[in-house]
N, C-alpha and C. Protein backbone atom coordinates (compact mmCIF):
# COMPACT_ATOMS: atom_id res chain seq x y z
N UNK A 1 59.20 -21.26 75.88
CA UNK A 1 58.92 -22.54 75.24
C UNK A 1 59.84 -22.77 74.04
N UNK A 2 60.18 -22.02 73.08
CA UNK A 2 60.73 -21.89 72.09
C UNK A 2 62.28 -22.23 72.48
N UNK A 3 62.67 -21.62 73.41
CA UNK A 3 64.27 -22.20 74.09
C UNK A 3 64.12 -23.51 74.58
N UNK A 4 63.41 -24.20 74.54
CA UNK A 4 63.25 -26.05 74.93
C UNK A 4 63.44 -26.65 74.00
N UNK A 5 63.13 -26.39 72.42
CA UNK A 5 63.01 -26.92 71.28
C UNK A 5 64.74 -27.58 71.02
N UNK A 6 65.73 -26.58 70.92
CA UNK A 6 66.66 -26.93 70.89
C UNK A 6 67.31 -27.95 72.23
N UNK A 7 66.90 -27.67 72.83
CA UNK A 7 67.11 -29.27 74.04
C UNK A 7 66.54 -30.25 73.89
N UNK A 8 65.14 -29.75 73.33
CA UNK A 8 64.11 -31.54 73.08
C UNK A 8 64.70 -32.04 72.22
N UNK A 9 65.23 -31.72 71.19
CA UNK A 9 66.17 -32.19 69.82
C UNK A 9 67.58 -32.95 70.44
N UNK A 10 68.06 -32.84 70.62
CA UNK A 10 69.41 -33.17 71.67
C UNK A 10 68.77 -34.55 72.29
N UNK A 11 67.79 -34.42 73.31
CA UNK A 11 67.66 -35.34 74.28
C UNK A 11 66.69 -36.27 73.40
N UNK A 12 66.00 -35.71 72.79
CA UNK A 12 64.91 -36.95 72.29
C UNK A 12 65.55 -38.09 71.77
N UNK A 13 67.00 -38.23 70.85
CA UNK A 13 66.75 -39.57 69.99
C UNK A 13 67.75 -40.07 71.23
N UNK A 14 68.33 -39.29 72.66
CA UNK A 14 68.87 -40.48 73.78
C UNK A 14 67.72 -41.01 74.63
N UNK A 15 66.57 -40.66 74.33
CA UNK A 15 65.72 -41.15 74.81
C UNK A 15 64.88 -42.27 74.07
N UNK A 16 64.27 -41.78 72.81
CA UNK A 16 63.75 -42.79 71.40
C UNK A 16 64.75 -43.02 70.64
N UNK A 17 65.70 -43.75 71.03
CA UNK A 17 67.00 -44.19 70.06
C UNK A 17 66.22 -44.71 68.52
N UNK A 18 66.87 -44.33 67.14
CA UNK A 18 66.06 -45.47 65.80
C UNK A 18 66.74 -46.76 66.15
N UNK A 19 66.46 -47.37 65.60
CA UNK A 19 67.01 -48.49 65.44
C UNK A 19 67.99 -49.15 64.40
N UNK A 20 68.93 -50.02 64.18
CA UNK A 20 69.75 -50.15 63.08
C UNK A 20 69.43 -50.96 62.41
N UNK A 21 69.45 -51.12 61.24
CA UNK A 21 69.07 -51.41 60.08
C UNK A 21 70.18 -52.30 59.09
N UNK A 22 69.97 -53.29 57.99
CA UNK A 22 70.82 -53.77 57.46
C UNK A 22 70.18 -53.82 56.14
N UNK A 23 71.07 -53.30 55.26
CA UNK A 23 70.34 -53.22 53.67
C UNK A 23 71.14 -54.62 53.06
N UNK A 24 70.30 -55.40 52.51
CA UNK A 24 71.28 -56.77 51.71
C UNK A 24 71.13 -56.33 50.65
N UNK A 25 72.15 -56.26 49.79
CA UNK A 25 72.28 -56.08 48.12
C UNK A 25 71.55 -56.84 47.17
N UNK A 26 70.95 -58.20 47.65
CA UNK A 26 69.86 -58.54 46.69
C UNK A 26 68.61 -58.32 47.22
N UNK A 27 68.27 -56.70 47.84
CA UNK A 27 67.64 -56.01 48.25
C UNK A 27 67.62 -54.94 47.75
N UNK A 28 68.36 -54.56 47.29
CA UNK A 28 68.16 -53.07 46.40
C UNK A 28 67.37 -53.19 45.10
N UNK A 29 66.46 -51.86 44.90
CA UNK A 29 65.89 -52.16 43.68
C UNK A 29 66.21 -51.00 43.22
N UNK A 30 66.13 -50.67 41.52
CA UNK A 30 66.24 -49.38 40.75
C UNK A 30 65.73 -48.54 41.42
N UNK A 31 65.93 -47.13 41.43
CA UNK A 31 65.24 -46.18 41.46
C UNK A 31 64.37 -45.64 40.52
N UNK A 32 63.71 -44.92 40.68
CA UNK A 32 62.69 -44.96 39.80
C UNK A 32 62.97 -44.52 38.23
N UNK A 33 64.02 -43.28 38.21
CA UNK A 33 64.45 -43.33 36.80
C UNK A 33 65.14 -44.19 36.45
N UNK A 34 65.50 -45.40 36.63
CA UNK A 34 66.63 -46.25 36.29
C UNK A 34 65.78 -47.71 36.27
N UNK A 35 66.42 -48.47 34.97
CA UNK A 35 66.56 -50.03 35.19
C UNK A 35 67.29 -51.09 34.95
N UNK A 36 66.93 -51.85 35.57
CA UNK A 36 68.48 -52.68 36.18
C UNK A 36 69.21 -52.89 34.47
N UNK A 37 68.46 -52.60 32.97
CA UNK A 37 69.46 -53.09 32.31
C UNK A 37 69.85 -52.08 31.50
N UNK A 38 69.79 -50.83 32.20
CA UNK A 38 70.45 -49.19 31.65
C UNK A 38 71.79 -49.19 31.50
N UNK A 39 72.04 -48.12 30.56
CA UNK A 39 73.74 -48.22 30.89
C UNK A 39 74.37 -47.49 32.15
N UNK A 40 73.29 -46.97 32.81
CA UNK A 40 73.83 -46.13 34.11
C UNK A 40 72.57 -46.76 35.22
N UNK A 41 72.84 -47.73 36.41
CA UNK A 41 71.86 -48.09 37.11
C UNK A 41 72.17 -47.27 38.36
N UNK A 42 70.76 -47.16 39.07
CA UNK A 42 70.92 -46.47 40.48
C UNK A 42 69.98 -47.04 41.34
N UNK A 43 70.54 -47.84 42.28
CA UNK A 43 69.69 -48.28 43.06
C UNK A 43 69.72 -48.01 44.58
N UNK A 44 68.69 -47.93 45.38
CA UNK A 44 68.61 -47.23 46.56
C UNK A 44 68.97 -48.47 47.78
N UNK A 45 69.73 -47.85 48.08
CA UNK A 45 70.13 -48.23 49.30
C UNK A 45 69.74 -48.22 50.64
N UNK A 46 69.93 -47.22 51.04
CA UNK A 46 70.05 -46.55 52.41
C UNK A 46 68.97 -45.26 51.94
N UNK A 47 67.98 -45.29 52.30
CA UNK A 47 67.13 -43.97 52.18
C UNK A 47 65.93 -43.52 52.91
N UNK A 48 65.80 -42.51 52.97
CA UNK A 48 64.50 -41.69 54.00
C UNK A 48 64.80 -42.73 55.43
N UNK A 49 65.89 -42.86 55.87
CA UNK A 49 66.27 -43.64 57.16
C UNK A 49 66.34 -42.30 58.44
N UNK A 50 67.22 -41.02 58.03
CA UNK A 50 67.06 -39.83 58.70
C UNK A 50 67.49 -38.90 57.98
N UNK A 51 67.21 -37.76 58.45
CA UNK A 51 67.18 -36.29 57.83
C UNK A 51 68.36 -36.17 57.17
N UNK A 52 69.54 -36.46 57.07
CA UNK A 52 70.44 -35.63 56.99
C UNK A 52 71.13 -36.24 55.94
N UNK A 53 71.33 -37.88 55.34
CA UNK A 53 72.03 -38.72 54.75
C UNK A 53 71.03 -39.58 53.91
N UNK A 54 71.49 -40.08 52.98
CA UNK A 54 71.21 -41.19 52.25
C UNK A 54 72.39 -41.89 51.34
N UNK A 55 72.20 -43.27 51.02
CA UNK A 55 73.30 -43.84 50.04
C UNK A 55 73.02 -45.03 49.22
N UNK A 56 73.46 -44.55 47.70
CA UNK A 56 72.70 -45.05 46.82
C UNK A 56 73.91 -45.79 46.11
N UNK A 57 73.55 -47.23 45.33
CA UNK A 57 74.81 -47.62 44.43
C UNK A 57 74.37 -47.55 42.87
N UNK A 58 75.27 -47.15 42.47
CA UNK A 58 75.27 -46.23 41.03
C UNK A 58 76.79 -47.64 40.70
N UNK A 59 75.97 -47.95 39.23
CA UNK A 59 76.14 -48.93 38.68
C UNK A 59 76.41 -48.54 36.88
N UNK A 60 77.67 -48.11 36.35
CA UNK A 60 78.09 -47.39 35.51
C UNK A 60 78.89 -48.71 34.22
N UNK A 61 77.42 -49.10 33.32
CA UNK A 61 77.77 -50.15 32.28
C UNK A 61 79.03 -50.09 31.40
N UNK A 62 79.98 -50.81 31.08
CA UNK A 62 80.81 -50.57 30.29
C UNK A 62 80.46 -50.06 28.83
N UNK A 63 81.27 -49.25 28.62
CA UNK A 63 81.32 -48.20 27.48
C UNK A 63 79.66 -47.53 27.61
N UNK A 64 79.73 -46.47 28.60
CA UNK A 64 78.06 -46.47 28.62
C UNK A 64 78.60 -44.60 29.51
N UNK A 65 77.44 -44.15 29.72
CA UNK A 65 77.35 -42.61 30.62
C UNK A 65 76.41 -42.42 30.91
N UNK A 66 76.23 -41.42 31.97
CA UNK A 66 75.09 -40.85 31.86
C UNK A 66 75.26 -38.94 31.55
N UNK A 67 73.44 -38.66 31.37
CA UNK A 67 73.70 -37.99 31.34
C UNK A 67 74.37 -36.80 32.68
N UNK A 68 74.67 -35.36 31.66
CA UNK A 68 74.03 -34.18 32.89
C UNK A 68 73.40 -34.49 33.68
N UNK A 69 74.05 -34.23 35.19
CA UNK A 69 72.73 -33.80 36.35
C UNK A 69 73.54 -33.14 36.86
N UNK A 70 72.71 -32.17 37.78
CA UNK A 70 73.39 -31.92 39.38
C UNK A 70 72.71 -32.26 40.79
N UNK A 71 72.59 -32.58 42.17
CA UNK A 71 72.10 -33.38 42.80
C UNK A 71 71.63 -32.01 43.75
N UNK A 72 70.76 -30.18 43.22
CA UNK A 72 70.03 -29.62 43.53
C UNK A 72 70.67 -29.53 44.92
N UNK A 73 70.34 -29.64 45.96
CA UNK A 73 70.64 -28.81 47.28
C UNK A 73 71.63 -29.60 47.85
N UNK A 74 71.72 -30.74 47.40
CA UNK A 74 72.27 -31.49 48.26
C UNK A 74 74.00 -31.92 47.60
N UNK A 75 74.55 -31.77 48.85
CA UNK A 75 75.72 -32.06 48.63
C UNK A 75 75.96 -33.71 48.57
N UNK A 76 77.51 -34.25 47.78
CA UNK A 76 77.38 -35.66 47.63
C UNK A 76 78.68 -36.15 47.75
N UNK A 77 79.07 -37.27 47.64
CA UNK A 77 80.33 -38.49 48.22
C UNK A 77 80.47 -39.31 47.36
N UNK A 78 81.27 -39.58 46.62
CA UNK A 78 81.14 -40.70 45.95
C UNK A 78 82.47 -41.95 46.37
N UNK A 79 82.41 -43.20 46.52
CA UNK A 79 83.08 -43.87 46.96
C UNK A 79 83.67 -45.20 45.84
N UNK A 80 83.79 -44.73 45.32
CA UNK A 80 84.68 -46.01 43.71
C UNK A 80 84.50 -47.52 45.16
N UNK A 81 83.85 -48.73 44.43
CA UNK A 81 83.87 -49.64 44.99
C UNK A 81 84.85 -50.54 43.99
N UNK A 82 84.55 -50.33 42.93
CA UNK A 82 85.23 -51.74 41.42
C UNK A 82 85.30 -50.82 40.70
N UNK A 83 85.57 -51.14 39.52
CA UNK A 83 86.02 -51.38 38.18
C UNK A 83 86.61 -49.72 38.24
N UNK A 84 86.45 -49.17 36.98
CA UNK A 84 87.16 -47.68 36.16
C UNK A 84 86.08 -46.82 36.27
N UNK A 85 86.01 -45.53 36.70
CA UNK A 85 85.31 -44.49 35.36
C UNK A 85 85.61 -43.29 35.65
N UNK A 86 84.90 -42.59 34.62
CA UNK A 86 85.36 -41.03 34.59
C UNK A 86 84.20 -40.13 35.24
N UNK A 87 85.00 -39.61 36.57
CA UNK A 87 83.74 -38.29 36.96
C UNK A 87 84.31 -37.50 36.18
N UNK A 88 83.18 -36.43 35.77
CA UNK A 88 83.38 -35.39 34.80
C UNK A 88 82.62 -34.37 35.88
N UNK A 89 83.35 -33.01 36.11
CA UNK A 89 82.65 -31.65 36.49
C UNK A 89 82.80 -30.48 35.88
N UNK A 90 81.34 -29.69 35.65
CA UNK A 90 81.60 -28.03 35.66
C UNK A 90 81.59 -27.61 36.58
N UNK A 91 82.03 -26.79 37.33
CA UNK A 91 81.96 -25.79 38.90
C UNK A 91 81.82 -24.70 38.30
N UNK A 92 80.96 -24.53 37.66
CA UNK A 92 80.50 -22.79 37.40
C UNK A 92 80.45 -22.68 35.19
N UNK A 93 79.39 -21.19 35.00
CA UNK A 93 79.52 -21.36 33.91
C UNK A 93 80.35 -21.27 32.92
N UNK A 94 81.35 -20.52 33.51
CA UNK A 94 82.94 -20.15 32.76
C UNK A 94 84.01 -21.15 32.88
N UNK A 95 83.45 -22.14 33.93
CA UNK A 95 84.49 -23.38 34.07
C UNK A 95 84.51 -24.48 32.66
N UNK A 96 85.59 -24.74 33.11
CA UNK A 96 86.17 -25.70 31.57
C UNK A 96 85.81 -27.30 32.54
N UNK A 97 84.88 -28.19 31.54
CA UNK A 97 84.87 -29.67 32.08
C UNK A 97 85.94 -30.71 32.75
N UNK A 98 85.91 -30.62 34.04
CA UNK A 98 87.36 -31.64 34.65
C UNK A 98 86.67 -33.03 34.41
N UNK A 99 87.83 -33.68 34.29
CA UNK A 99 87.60 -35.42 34.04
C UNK A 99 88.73 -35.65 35.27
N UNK A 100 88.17 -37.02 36.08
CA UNK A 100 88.60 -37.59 36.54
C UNK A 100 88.55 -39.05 36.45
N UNK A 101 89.74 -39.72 36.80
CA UNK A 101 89.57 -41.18 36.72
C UNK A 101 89.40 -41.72 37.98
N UNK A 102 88.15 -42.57 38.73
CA UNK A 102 88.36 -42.69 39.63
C UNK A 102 88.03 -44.51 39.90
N UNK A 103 89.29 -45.00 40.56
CA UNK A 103 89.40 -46.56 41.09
C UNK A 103 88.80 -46.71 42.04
N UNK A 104 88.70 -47.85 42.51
CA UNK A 104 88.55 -48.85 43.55
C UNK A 104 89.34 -48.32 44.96
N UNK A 105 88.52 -47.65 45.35
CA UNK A 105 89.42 -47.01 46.63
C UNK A 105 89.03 -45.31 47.24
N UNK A 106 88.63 -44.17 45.53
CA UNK A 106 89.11 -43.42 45.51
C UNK A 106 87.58 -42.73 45.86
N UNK A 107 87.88 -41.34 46.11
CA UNK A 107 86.73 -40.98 46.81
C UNK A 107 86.59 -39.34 45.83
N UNK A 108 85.28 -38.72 46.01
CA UNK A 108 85.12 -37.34 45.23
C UNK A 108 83.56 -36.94 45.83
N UNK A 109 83.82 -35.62 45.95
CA UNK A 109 83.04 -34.72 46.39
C UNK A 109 82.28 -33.78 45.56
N UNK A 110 81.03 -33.73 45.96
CA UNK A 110 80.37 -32.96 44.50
C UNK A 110 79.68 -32.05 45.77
N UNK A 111 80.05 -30.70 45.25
CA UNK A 111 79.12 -30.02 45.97
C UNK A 111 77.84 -30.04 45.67
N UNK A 112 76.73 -29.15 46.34
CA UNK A 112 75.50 -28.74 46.01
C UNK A 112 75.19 -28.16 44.52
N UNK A 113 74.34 -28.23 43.68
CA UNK A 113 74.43 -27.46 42.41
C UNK A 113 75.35 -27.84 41.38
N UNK A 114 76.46 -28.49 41.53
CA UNK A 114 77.39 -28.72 40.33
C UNK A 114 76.80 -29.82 39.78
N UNK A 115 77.24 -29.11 38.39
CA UNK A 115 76.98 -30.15 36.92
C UNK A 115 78.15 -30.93 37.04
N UNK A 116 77.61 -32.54 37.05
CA UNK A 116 78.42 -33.42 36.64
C UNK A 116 77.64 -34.49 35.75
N UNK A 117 78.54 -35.55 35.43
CA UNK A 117 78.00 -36.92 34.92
C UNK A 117 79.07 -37.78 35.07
N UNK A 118 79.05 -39.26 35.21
CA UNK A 118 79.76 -40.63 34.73
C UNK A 118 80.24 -41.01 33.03
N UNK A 119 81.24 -41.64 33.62
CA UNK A 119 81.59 -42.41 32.05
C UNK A 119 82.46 -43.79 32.26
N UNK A 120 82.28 -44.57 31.84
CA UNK A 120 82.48 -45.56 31.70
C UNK A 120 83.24 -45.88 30.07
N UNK A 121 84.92 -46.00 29.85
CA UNK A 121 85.65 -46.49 29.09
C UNK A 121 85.68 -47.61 28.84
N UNK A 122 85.69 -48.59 30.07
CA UNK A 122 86.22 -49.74 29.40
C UNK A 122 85.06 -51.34 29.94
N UNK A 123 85.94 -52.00 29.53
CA UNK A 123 84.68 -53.39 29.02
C UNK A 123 84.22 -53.70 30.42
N UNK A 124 84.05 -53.38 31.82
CA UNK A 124 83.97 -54.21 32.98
C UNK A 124 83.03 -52.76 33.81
N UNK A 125 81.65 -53.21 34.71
CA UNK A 125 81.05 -52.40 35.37
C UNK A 125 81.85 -51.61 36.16
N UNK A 126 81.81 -50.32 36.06
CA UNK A 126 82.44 -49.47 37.81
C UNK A 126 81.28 -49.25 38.60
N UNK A 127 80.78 -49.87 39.76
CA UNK A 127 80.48 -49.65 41.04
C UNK A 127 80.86 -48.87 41.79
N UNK A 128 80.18 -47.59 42.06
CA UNK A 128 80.09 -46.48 42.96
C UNK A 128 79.05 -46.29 44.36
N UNK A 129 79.76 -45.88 45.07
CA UNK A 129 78.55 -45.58 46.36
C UNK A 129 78.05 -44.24 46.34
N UNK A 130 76.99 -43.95 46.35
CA UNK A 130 76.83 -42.03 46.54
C UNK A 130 76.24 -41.69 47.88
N UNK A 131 76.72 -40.91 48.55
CA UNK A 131 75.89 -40.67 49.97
C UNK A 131 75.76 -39.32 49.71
N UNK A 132 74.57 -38.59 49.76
CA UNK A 132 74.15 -37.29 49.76
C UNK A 132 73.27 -36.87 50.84
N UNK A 133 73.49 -35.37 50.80
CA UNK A 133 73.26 -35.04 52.15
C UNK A 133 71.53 -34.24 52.34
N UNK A 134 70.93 -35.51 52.44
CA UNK A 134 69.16 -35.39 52.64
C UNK A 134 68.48 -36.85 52.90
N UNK A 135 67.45 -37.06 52.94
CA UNK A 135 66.66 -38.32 53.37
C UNK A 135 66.99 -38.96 52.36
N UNK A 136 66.52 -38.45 51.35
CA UNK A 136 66.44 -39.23 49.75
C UNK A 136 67.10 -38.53 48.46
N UNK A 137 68.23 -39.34 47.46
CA UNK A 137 68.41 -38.20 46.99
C UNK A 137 67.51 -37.72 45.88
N UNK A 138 68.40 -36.38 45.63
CA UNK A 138 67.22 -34.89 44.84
C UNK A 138 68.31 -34.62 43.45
N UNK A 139 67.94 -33.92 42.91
CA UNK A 139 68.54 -33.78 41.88
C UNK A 139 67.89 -33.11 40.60
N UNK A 140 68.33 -32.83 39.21
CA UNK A 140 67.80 -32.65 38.20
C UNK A 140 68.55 -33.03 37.01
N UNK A 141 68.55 -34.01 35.70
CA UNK A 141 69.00 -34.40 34.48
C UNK A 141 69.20 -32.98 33.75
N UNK A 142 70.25 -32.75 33.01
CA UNK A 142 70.14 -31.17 32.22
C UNK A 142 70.38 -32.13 30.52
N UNK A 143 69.64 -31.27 30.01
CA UNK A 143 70.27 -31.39 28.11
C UNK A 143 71.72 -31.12 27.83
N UNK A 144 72.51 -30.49 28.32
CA UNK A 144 74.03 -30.73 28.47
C UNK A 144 74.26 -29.66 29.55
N UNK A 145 75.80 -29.74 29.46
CA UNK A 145 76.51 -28.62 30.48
C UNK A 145 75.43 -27.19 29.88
N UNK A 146 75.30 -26.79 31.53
CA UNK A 146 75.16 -25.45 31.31
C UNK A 146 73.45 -25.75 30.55
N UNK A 147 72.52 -26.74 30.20
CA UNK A 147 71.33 -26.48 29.79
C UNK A 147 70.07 -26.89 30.70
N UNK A 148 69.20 -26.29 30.19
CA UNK A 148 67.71 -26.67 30.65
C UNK A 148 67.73 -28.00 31.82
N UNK A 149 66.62 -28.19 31.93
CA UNK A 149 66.61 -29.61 32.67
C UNK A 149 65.62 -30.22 31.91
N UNK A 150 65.68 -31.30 31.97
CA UNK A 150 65.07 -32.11 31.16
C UNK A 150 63.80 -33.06 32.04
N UNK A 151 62.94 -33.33 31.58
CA UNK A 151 61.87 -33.99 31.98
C UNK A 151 61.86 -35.45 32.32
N UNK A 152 61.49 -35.59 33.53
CA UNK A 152 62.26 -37.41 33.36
C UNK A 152 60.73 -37.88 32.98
């Protein structure tokens, strides 16, 4: 019985196909730590649709950041839609903070566990896409590089 499991998985969604879905942008609402007039907004997109993905737009106010997080098990994508900003990463505790500038076009990968955050330089929103790899994303806020987590 146990050797069927991996075939019922396979055949089931050509059998119960989901169905497709269309998210409209004056359809997204904050997520729950976030509101629409933060200097860092995150609103859900695409979520708990299936196991494996979700994608959220992260909305980065001019001259504004957020804090520390890392996004806990799940690995992530980020997709620059508009304006400027700076991804910032640690990859470990002996690592020195990378800054990146990333445009309208440009794409970055955050593994599982890494400390990062946003920044926002200049006077005009940067619009980001995040797709991470779970239903919904996960995560934790830290007190800085390398600290505690903080309580939302």
């Amino acid at each position: 019985m146990a050797s069927l499991l991996p075939l019922i998985s396979e055949i089931l969604p050509m059998i119960m196909p989901a169905s497709a879905q269309v998210m409209r942008a004056d359809q997204l609402r904050p997520a729950a730590a976030s509101t629409l007039d933060g200097p860092v907004v995150t609103r859900s997109a695409v979520i708990d649709k299936c196991d494996k993905m979700c994608a959220s737009v992260l909305t980065i106010r001019p001259r504004s950041s957020s804090p520390v997080r890392h996004n806990s098990e799940q690995d992530a994508i980020i997709y620059a839609t508009s304006g400027t900003g700076i991804f910032m990463v640690k990859e470990g505790v002996e690592a020195d903070i990378q800054r990146y500038e990333l445009s309208q076009g440009d794409f970055a990968w955050i593994p599982a566990w890494t400390e990062h955050r946003v920044q926002n330089d200049t006077d005009t929103d940067a619009v980001w896409i995040v797709f991470q790899s779970g239903p919904h994303p996960v995560g934790a806020i830290l007190a800085d590089w390398g600290g505690n987590e903080v309580s939302a």
